[in-house]
C-alpha atoms as a PDB file:
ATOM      1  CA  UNK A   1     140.360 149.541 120.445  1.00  0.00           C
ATOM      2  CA  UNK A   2     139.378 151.342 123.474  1.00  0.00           C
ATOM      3  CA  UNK A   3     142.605 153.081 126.010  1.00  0.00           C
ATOM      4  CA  UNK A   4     142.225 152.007 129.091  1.00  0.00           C
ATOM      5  CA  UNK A   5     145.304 153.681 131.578  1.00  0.00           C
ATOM      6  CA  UNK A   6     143.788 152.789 134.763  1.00  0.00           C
ATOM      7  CA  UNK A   7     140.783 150.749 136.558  1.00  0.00           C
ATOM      8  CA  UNK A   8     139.045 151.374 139.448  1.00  0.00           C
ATOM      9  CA  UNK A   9     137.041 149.277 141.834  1.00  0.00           C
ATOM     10  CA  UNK A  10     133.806 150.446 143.613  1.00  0.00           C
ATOM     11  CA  UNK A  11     132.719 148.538 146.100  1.00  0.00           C
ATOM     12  CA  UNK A  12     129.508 148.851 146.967  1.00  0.00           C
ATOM     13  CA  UNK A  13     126.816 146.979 144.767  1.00  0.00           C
ATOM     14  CA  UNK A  14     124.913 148.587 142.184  1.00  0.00           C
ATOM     15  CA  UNK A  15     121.617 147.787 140.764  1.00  0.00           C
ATOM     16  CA  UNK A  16     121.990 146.365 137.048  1.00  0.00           C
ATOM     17  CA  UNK A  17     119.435 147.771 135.752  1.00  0.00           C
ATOM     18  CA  UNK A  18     121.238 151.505 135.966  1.00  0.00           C
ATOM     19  CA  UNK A  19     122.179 152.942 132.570  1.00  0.00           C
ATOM     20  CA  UNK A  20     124.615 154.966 131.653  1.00  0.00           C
ATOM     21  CA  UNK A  21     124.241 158.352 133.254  1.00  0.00           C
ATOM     22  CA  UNK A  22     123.349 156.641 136.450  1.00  0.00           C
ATOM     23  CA  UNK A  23     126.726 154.841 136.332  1.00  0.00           C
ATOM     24  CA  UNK A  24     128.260 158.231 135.074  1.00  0.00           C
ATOM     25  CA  UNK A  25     126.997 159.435 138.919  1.00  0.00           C
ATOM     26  CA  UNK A  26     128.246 156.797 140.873  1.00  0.00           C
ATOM     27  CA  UNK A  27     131.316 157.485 139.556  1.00  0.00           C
ATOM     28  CA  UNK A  28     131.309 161.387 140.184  1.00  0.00           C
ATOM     29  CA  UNK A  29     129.955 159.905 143.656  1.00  0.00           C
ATOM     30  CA  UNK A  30     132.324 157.529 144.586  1.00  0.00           C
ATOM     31  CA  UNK A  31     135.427 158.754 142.667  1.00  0.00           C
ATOM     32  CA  UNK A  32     134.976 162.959 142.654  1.00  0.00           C
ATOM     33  CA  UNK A  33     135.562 162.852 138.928  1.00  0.00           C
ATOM     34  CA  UNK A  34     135.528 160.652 135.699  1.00  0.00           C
ATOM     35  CA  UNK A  35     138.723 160.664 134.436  1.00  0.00           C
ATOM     36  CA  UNK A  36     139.451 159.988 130.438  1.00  0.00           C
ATOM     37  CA  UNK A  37     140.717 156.599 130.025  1.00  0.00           C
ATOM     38  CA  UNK A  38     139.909 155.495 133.448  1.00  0.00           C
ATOM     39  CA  UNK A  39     137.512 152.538 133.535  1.00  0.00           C
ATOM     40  CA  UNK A  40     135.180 152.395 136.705  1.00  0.00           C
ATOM     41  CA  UNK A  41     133.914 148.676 138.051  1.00  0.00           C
ATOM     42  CA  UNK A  42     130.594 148.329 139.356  1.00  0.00           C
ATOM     43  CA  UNK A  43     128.606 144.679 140.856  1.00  0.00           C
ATOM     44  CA  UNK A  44     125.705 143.858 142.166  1.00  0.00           C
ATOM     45  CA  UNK A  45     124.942 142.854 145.055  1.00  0.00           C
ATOM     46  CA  UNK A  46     125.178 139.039 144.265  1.00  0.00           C
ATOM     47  CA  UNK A  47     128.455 139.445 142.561  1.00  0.00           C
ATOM     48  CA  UNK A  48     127.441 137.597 139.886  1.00  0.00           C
ATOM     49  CA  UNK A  49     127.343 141.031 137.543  1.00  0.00           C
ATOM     50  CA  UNK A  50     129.597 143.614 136.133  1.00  0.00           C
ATOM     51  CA  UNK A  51     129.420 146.652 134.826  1.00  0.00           C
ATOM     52  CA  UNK A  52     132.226 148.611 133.818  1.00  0.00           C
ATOM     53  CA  UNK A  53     131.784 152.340 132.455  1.00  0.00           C
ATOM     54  CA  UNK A  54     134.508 154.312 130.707  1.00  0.00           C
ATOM     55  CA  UNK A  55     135.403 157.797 129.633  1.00  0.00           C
ATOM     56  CA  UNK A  56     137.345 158.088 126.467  1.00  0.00           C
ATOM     57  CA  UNK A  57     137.459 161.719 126.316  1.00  0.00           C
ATOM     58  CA  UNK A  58     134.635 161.805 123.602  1.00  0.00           C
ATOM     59  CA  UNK A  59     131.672 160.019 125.245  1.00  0.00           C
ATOM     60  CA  UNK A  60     131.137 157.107 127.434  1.00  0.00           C
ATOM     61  CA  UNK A  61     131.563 153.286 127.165  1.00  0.00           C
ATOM     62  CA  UNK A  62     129.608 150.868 128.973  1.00  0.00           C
ATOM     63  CA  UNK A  63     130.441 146.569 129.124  1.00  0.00           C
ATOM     64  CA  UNK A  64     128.867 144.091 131.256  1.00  0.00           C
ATOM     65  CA  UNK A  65     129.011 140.748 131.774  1.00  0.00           C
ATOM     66  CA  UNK A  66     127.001 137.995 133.672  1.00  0.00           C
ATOM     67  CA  UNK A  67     127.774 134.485 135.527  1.00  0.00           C
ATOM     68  CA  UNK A  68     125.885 132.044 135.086  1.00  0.00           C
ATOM     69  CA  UNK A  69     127.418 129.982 137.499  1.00  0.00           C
ATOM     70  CA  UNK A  70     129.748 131.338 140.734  1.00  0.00           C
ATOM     71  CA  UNK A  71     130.643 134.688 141.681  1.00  0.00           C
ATOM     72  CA  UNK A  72     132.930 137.157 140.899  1.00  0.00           C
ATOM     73  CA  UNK A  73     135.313 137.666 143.796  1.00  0.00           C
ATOM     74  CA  UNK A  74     134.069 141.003 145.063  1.00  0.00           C
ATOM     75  CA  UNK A  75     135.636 142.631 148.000  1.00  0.00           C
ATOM     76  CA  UNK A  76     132.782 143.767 151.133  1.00  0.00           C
ATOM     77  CA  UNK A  77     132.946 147.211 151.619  1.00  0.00           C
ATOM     78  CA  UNK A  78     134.014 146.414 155.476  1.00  0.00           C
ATOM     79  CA  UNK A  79     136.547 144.339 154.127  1.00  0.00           C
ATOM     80  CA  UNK A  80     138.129 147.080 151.374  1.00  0.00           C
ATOM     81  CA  UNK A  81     139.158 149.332 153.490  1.00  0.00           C
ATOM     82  CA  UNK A  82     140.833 151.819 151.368  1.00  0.00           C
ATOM     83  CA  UNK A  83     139.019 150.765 148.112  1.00  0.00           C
ATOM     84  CA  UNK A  84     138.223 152.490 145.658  1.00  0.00           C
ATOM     85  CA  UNK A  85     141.169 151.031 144.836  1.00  0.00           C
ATOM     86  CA  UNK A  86     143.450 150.998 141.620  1.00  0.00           C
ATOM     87  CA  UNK A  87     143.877 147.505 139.485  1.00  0.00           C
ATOM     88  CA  UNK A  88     146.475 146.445 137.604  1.00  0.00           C
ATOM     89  CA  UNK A  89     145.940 144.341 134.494  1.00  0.00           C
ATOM     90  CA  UNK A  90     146.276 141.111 135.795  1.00  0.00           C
ATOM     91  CA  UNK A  91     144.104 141.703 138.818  1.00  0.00           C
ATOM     92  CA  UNK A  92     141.331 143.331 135.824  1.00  0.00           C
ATOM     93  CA  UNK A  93     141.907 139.855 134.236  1.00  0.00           C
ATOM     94  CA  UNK A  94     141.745 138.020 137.251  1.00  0.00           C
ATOM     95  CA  UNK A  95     138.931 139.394 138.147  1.00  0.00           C
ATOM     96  CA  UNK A  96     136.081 138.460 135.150  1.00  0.00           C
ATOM     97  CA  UNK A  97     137.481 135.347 135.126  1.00  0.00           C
ATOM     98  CA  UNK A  98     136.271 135.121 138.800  1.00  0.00           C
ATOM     99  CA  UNK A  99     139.758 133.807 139.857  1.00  0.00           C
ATOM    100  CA  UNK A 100     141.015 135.205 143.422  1.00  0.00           C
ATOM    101  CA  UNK A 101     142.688 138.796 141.748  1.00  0.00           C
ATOM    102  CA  UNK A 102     143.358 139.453 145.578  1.00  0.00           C
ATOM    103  CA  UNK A 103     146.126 136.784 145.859  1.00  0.00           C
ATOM    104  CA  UNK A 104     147.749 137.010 142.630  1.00  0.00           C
ATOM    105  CA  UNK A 105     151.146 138.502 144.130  1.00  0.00           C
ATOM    106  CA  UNK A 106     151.326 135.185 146.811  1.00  0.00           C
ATOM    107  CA  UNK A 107     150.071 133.124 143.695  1.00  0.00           C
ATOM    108  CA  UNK A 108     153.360 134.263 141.487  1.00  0.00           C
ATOM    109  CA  UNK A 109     155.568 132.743 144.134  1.00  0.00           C
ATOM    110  CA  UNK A 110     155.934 128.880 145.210  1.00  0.00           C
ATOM    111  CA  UNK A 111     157.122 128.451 148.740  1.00  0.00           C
ATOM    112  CA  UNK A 112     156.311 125.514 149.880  1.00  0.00           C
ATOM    113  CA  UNK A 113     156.477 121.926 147.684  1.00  0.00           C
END
């Protein structure tokens, strides 16, 4: 299947409706470069959309998917701070299952019964 070394998380919303080459931009925007193997994350503004684009060295990748029901849990882009910001794997799977990616470090450890 596809590589996939590292993920990145934009922040601010993107219209849906962009293709491609328009996500290829935001990227460049946002990031300063598109990196092979690096897969970007774009949502709208409802956070009930993805988008996630991907260089594999050859050509690009695109993958979306849709809610029906809830939101993704999207950071604001007062609230990210230093975002872009690297995922890891579980957070990336956290994340389009809509579950709270943020906490998953304070959700790996009970502390109080």
């Amino acid at each position: 299947m596809i590589r996939i070394d590292a993920m990145w998380l934009a922040v601010n919303p993107v219209d849906m409706r962009a293709g491609s080459n328009t996500l290829l931009a935001r990227v460049v925007e946002v990031f300063g470069a598109a990196q092979s193997h690096h897969g970007y994350l774009f949502a709208n503004a409802k956070g009930t959309r993805l988008k996630l684009i991907m260089h594999d060295g050859f050509g690009l990748w695109c993958a979306a998917r849709r809610l029906n029901q809830g939101r993704f849990m999207w950071p604001s882009a007062s609230a990210a701070g230093t975002l872009p910001a690297a995922l890891t794997r579980a957070q990336f799977d956290a994340l389009v299952l809509s579950l709270p990616w943020q906490r998953l470090d304070q959700m790996s450890v009970i502390t109080r019964v």
